[in-house]
Protein backbone atom coordinates (compact mmCIF):
# COMPACT_ATOMS: atom_id res chain seq x y z
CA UNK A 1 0.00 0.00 0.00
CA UNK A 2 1.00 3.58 -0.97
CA UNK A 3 0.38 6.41 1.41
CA UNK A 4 -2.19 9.26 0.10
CA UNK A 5 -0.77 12.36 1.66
CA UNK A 6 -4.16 14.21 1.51
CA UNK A 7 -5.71 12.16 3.19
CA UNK A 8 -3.03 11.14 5.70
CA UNK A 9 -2.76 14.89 6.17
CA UNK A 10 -6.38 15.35 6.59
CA UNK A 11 -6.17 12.27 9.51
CA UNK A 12 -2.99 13.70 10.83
CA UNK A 13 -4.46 17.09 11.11
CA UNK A 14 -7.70 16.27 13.27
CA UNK A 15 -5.82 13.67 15.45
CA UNK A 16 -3.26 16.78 16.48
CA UNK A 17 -5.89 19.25 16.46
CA UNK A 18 -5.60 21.52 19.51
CA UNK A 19 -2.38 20.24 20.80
CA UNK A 20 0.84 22.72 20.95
CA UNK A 21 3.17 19.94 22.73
CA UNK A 22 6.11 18.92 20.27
CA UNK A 23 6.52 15.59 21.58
CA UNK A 24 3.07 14.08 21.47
CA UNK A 25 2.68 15.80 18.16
CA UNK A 26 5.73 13.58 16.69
CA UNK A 27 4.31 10.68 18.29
CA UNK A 28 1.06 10.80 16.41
CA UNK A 29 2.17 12.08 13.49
CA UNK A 30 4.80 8.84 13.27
CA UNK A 31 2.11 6.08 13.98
CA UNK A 32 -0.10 7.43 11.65
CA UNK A 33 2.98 7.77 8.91
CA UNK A 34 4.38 4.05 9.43
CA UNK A 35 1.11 2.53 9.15
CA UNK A 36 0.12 4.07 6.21
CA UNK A 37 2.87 3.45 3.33
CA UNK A 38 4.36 -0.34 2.85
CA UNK A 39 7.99 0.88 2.11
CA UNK A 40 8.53 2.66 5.64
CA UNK A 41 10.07 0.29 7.17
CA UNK A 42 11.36 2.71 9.56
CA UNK A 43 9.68 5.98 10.64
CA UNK A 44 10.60 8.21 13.39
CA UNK A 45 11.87 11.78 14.93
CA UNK A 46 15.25 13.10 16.26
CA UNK A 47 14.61 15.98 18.39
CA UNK A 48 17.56 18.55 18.56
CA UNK A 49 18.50 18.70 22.02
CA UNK A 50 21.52 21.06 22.00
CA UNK A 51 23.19 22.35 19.52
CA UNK A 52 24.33 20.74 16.75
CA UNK A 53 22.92 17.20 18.54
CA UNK A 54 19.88 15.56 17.71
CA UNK A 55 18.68 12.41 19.98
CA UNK A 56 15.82 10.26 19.40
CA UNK A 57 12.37 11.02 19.84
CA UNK A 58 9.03 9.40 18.97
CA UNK A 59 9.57 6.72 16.36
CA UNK A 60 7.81 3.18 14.55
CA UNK A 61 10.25 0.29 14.15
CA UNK A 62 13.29 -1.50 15.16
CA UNK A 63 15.88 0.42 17.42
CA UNK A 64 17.05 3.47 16.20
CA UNK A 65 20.35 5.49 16.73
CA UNK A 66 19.60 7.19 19.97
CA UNK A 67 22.35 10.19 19.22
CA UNK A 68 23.51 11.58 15.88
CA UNK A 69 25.30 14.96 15.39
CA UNK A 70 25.10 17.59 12.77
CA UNK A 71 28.13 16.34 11.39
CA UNK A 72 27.36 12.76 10.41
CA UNK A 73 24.72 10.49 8.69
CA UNK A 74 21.84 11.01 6.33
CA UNK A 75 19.98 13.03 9.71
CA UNK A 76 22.66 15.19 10.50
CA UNK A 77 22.76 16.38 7.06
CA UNK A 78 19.06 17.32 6.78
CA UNK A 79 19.62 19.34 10.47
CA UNK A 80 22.89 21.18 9.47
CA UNK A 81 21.69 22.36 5.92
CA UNK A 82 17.70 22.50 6.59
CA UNK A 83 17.11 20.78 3.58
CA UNK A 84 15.87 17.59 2.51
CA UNK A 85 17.66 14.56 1.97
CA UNK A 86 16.59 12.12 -0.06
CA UNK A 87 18.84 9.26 -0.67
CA UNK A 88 18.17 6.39 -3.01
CA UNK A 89 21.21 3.87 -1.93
CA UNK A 90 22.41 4.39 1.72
CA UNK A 91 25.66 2.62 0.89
CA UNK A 92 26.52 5.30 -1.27
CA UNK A 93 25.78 8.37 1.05
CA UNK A 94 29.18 9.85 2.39
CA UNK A 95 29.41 9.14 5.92
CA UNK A 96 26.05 7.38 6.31
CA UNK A 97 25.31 5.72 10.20
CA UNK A 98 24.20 2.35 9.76
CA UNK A 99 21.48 2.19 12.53
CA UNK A 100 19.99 -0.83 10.66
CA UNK A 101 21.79 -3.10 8.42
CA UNK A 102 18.58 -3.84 6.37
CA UNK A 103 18.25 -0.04 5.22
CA UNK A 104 18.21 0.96 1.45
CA UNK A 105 17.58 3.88 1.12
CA UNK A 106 16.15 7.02 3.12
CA UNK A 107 14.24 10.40 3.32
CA UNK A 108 15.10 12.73 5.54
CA UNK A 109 12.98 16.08 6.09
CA UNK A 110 14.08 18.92 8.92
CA UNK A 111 11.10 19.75 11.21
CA UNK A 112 10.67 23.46 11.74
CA UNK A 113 8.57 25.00 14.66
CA UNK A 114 5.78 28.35 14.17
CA UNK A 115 8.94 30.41 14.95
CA UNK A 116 11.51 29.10 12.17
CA UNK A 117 13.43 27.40 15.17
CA UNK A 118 14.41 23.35 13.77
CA UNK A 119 12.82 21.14 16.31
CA UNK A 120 14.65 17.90 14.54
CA UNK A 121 14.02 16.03 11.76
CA UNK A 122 11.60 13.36 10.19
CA UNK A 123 13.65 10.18 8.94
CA UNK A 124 11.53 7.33 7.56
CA UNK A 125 13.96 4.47 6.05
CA UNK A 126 13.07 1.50 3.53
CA UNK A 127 14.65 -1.88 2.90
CA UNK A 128 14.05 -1.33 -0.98
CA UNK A 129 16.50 0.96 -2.73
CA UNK A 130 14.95 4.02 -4.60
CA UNK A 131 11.94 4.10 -2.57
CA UNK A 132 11.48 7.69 -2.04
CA UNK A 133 11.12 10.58 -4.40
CA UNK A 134 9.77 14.16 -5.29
CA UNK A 135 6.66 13.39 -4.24
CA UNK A 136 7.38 12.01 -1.02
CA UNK A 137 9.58 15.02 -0.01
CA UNK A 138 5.98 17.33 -0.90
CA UNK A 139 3.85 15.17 1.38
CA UNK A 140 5.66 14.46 3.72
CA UNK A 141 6.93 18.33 3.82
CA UNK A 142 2.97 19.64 3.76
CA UNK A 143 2.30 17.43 6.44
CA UNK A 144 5.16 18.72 8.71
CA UNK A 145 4.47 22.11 8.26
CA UNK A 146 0.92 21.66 8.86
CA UNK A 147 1.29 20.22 12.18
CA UNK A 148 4.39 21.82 13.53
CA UNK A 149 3.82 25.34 12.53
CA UNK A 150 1.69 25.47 15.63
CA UNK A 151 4.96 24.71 18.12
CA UNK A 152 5.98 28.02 19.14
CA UNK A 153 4.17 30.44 17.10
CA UNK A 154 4.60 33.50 18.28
């Protein structure tokens, strides 16, 4: 099965309806993303915790890395240039951290608050190489900014 970001959005959206907390926020929004595409076989947050760190947060699958800094993996990338990574063959990615020895390939979005602060990233991994691609990075990105633009709006 395929996810349908509109209408994973439109789930995602009344589920975190109301609710400014930045934890329980990743939480749902996680569940609800794992469950709803076959090729996440991985889906989950790092929270930046100081700077230039990110540790793990709320997240669907085996064990994930619990640290990473800005200067390594696929994750650190996405938090030290604020953009999105999307990475069709891990193997190939300079510097990648091997949290799982099954993962292909990767998309990694950074996770910006109401204020423009980064609150972490998104990182949802696939055993299939090539699973991720323009589209993903919109969906995904729409649904992020929906939810998250809430977290410290001033």
């Amino acid at each position: 099965m395929r996810i349908d970001y509109g209408e994973t959005g439109r789930v995602i959206a009344s589920l975190c309806e109301g609710e400014s907390d930045e934890v329980a926020l990743m939480a749902t929004v996680v569940c609800e993303l794992h469950h709803a595409d076959d090729r996440f076989d991985w889906t989950g947050f790092y929270r930046v915790t100081e700077p230039n760190l990110l540790k793990i947060g709320p997240y669907q699958g085996g064990h994930g890395c619990l640290v990473i800094p800005f200067s390594r993996g696929v994750c650190g990338a996405a938090a030290r240039t604020g953009e999105v990574q999307l990475v069709e063959d891990v193997e190939a990615f300079p510097g990648h951290i091997a949290c799982s020895s099954t993962t292909r390939s990767e998309i990694v979005l950074p996770v910006w608050d109401g204020a423009g602060g980064l609150l972490g990233v998104l990182d949802i991994d696939s055993d299939a190489p090539g699973a991720f691609g323009p589209a993903d990075s919109e969906g995904l990105s729409a649904i992020l900014t929906q939810v998250f633009d809430r977290v410290n709006a001033t």
